[in-house]
N, C-alpha and C. Protein backbone atom coordinates (compact mmCIF):
# COMPACT_ATOMS: atom_id res chain seq x y z
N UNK A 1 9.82 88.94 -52.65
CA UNK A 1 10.87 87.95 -52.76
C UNK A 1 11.35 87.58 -51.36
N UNK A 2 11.34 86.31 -51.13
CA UNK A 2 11.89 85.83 -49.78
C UNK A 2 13.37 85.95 -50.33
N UNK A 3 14.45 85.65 -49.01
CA UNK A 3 15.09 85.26 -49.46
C UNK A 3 15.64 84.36 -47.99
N UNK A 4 16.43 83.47 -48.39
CA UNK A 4 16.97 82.75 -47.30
C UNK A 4 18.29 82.44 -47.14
N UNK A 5 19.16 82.74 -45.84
CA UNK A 5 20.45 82.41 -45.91
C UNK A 5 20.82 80.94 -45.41
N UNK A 6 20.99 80.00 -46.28
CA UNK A 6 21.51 78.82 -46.29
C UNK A 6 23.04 78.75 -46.02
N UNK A 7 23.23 77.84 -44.52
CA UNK A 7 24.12 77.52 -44.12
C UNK A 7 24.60 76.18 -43.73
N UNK A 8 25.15 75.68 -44.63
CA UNK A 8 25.71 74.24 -44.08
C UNK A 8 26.87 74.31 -43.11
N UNK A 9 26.14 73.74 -42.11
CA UNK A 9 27.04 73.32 -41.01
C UNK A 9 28.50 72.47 -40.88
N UNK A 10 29.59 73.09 -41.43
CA UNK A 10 30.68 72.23 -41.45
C UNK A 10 31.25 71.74 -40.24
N UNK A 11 31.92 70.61 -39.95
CA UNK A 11 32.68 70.57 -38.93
C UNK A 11 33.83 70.92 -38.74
N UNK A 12 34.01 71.72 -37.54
CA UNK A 12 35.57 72.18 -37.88
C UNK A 12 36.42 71.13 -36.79
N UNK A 13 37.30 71.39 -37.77
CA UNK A 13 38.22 70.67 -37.42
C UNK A 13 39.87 71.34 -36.83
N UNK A 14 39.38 71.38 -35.42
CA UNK A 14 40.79 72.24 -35.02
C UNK A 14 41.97 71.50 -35.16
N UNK A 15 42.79 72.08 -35.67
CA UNK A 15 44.54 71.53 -36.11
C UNK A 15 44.66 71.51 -34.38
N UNK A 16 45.66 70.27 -33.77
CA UNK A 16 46.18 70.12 -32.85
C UNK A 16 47.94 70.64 -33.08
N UNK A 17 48.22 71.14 -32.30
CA UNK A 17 49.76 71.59 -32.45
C UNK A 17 50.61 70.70 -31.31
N UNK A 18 51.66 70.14 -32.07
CA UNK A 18 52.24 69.58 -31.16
C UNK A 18 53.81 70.14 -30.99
N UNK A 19 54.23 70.21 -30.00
CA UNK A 19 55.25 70.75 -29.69
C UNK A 19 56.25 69.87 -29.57
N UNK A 20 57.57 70.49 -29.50
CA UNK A 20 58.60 69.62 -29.63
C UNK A 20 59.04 68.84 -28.14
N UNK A 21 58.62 69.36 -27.22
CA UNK A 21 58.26 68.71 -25.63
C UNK A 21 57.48 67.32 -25.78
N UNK A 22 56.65 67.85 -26.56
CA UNK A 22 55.16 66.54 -26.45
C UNK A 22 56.09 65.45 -27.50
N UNK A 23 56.44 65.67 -28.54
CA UNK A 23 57.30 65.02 -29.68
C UNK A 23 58.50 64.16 -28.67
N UNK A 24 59.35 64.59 -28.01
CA UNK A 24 60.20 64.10 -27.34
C UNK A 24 59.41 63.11 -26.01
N UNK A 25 58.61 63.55 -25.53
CA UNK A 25 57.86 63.00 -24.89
C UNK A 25 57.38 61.27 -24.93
N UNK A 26 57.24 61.48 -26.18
CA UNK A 26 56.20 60.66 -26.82
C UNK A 26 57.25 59.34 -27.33
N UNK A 27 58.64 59.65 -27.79
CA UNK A 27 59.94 59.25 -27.94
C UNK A 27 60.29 58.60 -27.26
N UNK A 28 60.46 59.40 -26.08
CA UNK A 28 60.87 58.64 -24.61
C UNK A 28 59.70 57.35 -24.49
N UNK A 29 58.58 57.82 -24.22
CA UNK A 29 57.58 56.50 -23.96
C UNK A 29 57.95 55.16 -24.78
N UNK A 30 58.04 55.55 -25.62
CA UNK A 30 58.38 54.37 -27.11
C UNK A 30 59.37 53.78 -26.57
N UNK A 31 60.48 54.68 -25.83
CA UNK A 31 61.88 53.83 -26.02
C UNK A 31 61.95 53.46 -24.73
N UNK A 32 61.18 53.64 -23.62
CA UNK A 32 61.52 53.22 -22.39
C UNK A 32 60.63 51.93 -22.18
N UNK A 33 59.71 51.94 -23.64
CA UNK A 33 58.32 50.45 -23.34
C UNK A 33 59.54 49.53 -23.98
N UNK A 34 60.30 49.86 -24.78
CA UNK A 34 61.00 49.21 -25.81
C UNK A 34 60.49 48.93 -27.01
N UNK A 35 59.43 49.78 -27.15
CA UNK A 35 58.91 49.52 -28.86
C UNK A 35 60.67 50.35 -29.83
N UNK A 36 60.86 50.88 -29.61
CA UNK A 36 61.84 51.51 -30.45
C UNK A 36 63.07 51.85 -30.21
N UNK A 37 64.31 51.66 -30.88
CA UNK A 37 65.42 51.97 -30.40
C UNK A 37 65.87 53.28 -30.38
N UNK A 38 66.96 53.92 -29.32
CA UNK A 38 67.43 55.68 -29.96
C UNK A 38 68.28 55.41 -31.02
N UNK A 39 68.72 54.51 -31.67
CA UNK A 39 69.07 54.09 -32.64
C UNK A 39 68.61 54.67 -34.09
N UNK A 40 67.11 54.22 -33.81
CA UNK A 40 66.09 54.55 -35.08
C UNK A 40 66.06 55.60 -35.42
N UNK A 41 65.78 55.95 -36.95
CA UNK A 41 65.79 57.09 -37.14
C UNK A 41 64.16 57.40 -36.89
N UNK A 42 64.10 58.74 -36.69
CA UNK A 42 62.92 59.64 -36.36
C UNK A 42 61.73 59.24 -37.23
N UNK A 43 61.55 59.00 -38.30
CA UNK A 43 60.76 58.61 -39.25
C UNK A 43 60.17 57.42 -38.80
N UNK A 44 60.84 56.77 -37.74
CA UNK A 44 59.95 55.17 -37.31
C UNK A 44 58.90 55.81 -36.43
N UNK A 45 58.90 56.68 -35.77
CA UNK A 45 57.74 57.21 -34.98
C UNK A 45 56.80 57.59 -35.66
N UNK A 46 56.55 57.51 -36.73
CA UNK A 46 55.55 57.58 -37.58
C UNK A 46 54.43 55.84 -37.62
N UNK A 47 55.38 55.12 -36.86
CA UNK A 47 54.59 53.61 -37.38
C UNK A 47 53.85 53.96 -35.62
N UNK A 48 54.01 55.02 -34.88
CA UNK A 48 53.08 54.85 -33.69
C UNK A 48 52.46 56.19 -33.38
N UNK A 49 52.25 56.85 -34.68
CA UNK A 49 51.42 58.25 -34.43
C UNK A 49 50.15 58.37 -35.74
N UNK A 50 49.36 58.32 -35.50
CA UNK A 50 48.16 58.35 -36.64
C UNK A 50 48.77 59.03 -37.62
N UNK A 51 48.58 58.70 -38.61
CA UNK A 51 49.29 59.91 -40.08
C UNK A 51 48.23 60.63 -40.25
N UNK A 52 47.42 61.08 -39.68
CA UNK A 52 46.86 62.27 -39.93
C UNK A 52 47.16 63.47 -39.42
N UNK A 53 48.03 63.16 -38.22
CA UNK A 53 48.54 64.15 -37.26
C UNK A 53 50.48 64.32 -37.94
N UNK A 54 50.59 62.97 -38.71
CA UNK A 54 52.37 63.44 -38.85
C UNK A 54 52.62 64.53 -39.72
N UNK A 55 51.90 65.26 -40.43
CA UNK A 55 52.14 66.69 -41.08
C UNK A 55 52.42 67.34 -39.91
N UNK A 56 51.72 67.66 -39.34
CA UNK A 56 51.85 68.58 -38.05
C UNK A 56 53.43 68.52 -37.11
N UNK A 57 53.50 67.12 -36.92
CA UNK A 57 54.46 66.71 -36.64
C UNK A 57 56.16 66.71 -37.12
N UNK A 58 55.72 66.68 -38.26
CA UNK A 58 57.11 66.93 -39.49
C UNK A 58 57.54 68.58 -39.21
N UNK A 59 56.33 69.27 -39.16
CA UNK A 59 56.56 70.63 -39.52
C UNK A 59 57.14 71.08 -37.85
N UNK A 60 56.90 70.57 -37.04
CA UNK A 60 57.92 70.90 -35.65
C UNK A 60 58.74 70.77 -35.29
N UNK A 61 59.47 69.32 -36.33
CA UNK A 61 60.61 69.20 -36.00
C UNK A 61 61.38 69.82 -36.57
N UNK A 62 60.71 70.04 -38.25
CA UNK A 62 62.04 70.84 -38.91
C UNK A 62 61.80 71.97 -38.49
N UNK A 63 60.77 72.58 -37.62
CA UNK A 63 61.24 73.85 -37.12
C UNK A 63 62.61 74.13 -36.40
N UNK A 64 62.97 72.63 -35.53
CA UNK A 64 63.98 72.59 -34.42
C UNK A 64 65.32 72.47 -35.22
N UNK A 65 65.11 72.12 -36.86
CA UNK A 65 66.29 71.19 -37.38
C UNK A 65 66.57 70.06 -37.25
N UNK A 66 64.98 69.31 -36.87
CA UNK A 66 65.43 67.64 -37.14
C UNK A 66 65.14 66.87 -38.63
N UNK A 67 65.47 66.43 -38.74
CA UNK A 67 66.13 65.60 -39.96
C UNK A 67 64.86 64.16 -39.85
N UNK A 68 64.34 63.88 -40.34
CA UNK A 68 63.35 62.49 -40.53
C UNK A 68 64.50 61.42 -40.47
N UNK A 69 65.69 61.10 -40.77
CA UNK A 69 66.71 60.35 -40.66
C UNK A 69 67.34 60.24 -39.83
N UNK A 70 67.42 61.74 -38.94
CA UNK A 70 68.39 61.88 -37.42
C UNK A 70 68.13 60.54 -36.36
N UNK A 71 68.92 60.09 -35.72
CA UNK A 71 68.09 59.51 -34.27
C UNK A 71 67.16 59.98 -33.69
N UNK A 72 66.22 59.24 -33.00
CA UNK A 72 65.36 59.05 -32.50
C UNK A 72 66.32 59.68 -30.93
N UNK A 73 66.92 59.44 -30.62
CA UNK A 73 68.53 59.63 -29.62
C UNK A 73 68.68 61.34 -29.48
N UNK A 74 69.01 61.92 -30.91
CA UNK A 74 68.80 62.97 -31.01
C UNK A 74 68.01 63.89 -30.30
N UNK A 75 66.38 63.65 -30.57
CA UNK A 75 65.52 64.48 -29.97
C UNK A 75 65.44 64.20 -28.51
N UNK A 76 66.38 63.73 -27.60
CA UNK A 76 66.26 63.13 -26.32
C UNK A 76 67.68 64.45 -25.82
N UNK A 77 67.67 65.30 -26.20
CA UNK A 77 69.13 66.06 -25.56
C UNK A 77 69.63 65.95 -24.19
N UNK A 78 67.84 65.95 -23.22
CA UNK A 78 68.84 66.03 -21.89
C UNK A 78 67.89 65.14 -20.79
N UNK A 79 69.38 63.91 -21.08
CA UNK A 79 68.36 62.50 -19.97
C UNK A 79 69.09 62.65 -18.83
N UNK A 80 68.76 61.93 -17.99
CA UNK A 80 69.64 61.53 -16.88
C UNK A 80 69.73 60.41 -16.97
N UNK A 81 70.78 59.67 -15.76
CA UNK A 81 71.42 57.91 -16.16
C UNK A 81 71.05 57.75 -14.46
N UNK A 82 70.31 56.79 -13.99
CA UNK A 82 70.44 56.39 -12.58
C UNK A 82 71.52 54.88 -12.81
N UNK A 83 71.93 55.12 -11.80
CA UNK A 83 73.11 53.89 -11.81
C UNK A 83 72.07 52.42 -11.53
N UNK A 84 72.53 51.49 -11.94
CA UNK A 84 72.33 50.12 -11.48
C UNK A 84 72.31 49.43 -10.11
């Protein structure tokens, strides 16, 4: 009896983790191009992040206690202001 070990080659697919740095990050860019206001709630950053990645994303913020409704303002805690 032969026998043979058959293995299909899956692709893996490593989960990217995003942190709440990179999340705020990514916030700031939006709001300093002016795509988005700190106004908005957090949930509009979803219209500029692939939804394949916003699970990942959801689950970091409510690690921090953000709210999908909070400001966008919110996740920005500590800016600086240069004067005019």
């Amino acid at each position: 009896m032969i026998t043979t070990s058959l293995r299909t080659a899956l692709p893996t697919i490593a989960a990217k983790h995003y942190t709440i740095e990179m999340i705020r990050d990514e916030a700031r860019q939006l709001i300093e191009s002016g795509l988005v206001s700190r106004h908005q709630p957090i949930f509009t950053l979803c219209g500029y992040i692939a939804a394949r990645e916003w699970p990942l994303i959801e689950s970091e913020l409510e690690q921090y206690d953000y709210l999908l409704r909070d400001c966008i303002g919110d996740l920005l805690t500590c800016e600086t202001w240069s004067e005019d």
